[in-house]
Protein backbone atom coordinates (compact mmCIF):
# COMPACT_ATOMS: atom_id res chain seq x y z
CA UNK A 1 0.00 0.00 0.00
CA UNK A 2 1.49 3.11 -1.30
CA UNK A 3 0.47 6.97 0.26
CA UNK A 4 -1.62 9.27 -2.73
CA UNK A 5 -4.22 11.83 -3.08
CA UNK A 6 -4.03 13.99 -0.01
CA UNK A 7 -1.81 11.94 1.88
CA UNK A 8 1.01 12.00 -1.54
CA UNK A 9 -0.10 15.80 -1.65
CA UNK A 10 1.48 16.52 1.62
CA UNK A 11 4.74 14.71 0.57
CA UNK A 12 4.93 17.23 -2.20
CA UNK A 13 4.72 20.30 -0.23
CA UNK A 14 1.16 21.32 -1.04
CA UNK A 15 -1.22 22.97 1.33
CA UNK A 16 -3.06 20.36 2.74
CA UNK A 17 -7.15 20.71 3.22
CA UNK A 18 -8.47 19.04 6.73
CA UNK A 19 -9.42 15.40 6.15
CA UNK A 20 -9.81 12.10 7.89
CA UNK A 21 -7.45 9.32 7.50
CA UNK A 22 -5.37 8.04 5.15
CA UNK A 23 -5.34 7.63 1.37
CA UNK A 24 -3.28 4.76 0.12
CA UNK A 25 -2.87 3.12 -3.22
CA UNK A 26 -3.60 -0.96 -3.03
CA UNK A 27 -3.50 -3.39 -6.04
CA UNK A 28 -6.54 -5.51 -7.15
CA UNK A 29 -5.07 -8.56 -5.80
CA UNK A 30 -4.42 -7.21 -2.22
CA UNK A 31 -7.63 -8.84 -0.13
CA UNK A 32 -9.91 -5.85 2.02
CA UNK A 33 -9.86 -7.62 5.09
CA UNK A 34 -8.55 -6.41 8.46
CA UNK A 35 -7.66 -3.22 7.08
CA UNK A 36 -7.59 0.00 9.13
CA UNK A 37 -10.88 1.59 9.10
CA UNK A 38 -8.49 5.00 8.83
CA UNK A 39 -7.32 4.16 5.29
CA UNK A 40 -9.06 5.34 2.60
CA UNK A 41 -8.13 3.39 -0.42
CA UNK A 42 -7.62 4.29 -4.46
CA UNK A 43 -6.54 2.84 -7.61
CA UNK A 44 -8.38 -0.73 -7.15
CA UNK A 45 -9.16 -0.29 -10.90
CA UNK A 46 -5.35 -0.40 -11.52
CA UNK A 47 -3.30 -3.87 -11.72
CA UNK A 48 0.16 -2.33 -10.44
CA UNK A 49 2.12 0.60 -9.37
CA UNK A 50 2.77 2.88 -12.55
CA UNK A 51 6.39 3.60 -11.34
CA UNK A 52 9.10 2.54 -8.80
CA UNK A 53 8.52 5.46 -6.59
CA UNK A 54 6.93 4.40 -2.88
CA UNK A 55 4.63 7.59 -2.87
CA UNK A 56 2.69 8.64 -5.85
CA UNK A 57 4.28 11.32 -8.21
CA UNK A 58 2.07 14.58 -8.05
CA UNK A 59 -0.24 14.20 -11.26
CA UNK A 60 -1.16 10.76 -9.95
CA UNK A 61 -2.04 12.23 -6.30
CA UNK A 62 -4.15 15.21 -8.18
CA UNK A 63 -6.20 12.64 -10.43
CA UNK A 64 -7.18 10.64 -7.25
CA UNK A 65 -7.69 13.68 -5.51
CA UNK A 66 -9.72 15.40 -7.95
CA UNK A 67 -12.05 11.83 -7.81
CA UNK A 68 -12.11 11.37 -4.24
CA UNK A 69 -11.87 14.81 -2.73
CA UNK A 70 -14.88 17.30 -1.81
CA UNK A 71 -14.66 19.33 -5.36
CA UNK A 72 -13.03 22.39 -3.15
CA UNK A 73 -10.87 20.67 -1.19
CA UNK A 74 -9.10 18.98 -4.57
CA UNK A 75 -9.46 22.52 -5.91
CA UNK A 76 -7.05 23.39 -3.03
CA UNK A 77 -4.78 21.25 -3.86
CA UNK A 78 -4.52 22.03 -7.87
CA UNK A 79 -4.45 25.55 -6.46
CA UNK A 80 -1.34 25.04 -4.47
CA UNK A 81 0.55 23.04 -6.75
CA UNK A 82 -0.18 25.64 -9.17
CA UNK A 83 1.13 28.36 -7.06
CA UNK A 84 3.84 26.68 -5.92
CA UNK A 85 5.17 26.13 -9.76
CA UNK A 86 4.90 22.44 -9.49
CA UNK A 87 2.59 21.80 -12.03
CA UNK A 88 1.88 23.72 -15.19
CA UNK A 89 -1.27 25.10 -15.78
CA UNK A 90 -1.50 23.08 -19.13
CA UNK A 91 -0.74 19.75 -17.44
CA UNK A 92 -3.26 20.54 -14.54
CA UNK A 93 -5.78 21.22 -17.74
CA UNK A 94 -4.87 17.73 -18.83
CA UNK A 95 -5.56 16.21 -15.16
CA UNK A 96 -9.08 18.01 -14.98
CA UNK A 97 -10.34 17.02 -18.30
CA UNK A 98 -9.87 13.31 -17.67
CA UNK A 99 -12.30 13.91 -14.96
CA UNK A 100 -15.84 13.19 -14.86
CA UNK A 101 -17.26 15.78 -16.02
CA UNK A 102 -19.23 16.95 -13.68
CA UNK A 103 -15.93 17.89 -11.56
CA UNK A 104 -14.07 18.69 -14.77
CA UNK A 105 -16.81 21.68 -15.13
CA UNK A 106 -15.92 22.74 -11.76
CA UNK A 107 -12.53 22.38 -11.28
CA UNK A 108 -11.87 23.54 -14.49
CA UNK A 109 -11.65 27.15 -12.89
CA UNK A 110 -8.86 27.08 -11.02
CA UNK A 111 -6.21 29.72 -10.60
CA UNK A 112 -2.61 29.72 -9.84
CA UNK A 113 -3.19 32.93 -7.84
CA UNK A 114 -4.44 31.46 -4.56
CA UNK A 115 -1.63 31.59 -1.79
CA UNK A 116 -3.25 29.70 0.82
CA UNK A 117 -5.87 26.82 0.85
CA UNK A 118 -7.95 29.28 3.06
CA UNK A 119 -8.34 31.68 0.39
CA UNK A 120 -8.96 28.98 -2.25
CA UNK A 121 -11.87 27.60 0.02
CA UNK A 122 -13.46 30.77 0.88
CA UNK A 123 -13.23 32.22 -2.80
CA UNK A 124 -14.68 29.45 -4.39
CA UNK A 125 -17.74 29.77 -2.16
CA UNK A 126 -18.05 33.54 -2.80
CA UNK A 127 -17.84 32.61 -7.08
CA UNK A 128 -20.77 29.60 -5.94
CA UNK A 129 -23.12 32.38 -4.94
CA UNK A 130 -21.69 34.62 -7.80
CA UNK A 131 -20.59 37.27 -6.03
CA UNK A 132 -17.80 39.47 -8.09
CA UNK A 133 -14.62 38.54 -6.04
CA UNK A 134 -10.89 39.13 -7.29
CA UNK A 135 -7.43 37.50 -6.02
CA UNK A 136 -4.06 39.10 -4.87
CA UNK A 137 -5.00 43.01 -5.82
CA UNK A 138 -2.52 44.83 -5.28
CA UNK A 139 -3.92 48.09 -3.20
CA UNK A 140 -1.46 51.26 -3.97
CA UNK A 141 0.30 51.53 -0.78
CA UNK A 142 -0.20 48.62 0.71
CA UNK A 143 0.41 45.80 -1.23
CA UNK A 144 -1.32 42.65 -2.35
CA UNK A 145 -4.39 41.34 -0.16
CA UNK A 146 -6.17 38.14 -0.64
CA UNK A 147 -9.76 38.63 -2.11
CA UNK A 148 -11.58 42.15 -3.37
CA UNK A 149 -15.01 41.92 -3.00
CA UNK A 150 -17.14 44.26 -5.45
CA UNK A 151 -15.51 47.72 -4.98
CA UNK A 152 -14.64 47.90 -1.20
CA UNK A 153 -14.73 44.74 0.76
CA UNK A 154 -11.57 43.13 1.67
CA UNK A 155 -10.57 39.95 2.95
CA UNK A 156 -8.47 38.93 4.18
CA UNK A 157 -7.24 34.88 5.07
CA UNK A 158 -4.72 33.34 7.54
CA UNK A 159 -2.92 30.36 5.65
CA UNK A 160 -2.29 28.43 9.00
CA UNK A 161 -3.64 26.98 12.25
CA UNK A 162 -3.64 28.88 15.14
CA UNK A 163 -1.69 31.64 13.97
CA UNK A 164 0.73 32.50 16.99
CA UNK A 165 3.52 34.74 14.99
CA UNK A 166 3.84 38.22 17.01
CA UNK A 167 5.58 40.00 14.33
CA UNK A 168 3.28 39.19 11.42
CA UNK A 169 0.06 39.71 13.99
CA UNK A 170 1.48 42.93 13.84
CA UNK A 171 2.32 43.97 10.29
CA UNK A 172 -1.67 41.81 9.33
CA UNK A 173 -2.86 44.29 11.33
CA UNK A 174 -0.81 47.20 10.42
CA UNK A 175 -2.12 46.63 6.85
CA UNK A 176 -5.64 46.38 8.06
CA UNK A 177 -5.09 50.08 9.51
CA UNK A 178 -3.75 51.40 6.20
CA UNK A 179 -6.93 49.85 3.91
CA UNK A 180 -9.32 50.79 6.37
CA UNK A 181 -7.49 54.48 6.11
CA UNK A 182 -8.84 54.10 2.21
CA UNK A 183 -12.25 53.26 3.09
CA UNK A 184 -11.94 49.77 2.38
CA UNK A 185 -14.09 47.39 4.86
CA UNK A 186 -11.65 45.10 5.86
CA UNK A 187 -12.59 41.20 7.12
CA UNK A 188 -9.71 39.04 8.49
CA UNK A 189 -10.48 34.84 8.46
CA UNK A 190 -8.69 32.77 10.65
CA UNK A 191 -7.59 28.83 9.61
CA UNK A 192 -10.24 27.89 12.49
CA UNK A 193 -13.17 29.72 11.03
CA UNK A 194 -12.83 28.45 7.67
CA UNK A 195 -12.06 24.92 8.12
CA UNK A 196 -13.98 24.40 12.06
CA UNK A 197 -16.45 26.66 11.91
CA UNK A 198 -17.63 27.33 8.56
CA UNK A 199 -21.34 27.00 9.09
CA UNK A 200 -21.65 29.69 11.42
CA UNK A 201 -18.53 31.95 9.38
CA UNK A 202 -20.60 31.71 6.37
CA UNK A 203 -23.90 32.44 7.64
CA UNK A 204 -22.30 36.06 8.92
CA UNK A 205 -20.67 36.98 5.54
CA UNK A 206 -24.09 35.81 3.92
CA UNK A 207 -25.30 38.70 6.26
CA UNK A 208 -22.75 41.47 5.46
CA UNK A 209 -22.95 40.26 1.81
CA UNK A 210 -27.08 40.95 1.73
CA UNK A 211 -26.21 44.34 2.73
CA UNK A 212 -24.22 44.79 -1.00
CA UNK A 213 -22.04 47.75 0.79
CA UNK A 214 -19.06 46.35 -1.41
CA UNK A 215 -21.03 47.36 -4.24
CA UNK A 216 -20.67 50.72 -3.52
CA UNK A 217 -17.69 52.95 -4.70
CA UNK A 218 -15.23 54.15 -2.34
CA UNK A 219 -15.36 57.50 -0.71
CA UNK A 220 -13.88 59.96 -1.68
């Protein structure tokens, strides 16, 4: 039994989406029984191992992932390896569109732009309820942030859990000071409430969102 999908993801470096157990690779011929409950297995369509290498290579782990992961979650992991310059964007085209197609239509939107699974997940809900959303502006002044809402709303989203770094609590909210100086509404996510508390995350920007105050201009 070999590691792939998530579990080869992680191996590779990419930003890995909260899951349960682990996904392995087993031949045909290797019997079910008294296996963990904790594995989750792939490939049992294929014979044998494609290659010599104990973990699957990274377009292997990204076809299983894109059939076994939640749609976003694989998105966050095309989306990282992406990012990361691991994997072209025309050989992540030629992943996706061996799909079914059903994903293929949906993961067929991904961007290399995404710095953090955490802004993958919560953009990809914002373009599900079609709400005009763009990633890494750069703001004159300050820099790049993570998502522009409409024409005001920024957000802003932690890439790890429980986010302890003094320093770069400090500069995060340094930056938040300087948009909000430009009349920008600024909205910072944590790790936590994306990935633990999304229900109740969601339902709040679902209220600020009915308000459509990023649809307004800035002041002047």
């Amino acid at each position: 039994m070999r590691p792939t999908c998530v579990s080869a993801a992680r191996h590779h470096g990419l930003w890995i989406p909260l899951h349960a157990g682990e996904h392995i690779y087993r031949p045909r011929a290797l019997p079910e029984s008294g296996r963990s409950t904790s594995l989750v297995l792939h490939g049992s369509e294929m014979r044998s191992w494609p290659d010599s290498d104990p973990v699957a290579d990274l377009e292997l782990a990204l076809e299983h992932a894109g059939r076994c992961l939640p749609v976003r979650d694989a998105a966050i992991l095309f989306e990282s390896a992406l990012n990361k310059e691991l994997l072209t964007w025309h050989v992540a085209q030629r992943i996706i569109s061996g799909l079914p197609s059903s994903r293929r239509r949906q993961l067929a939107r991904v961007s290399p732009l995404a710095e953090s699974g955490t802004e993958t997940a919560v953009r990809w809900w914002l373009e599900s309820l079609h709400v005009p959303v763009t990633p890494q502006v750069v703001v004159p002044g300050v820099g790049r942030v993570d998502l522009k809402l409409g024409q005001n709303w920024i957000i802003e989203c932690d890439s790890v859990q429980f986010h302890d770094n003094p320093r770069q609590y400090h500069l995060d909210r340094a930056r938040d000071l300087q948009l909000q100086a430009r009349r920008y509404t600024v909205t910072r996510l944590t790790w936590e409430q994306v990935f633990l508390d999304w229900e109740r995350t969601s339902e709040l920007l679902l209220t600020i969102l009915r308000r459509r105050e990023h649809r307004r201009p800035l002041a002047s």
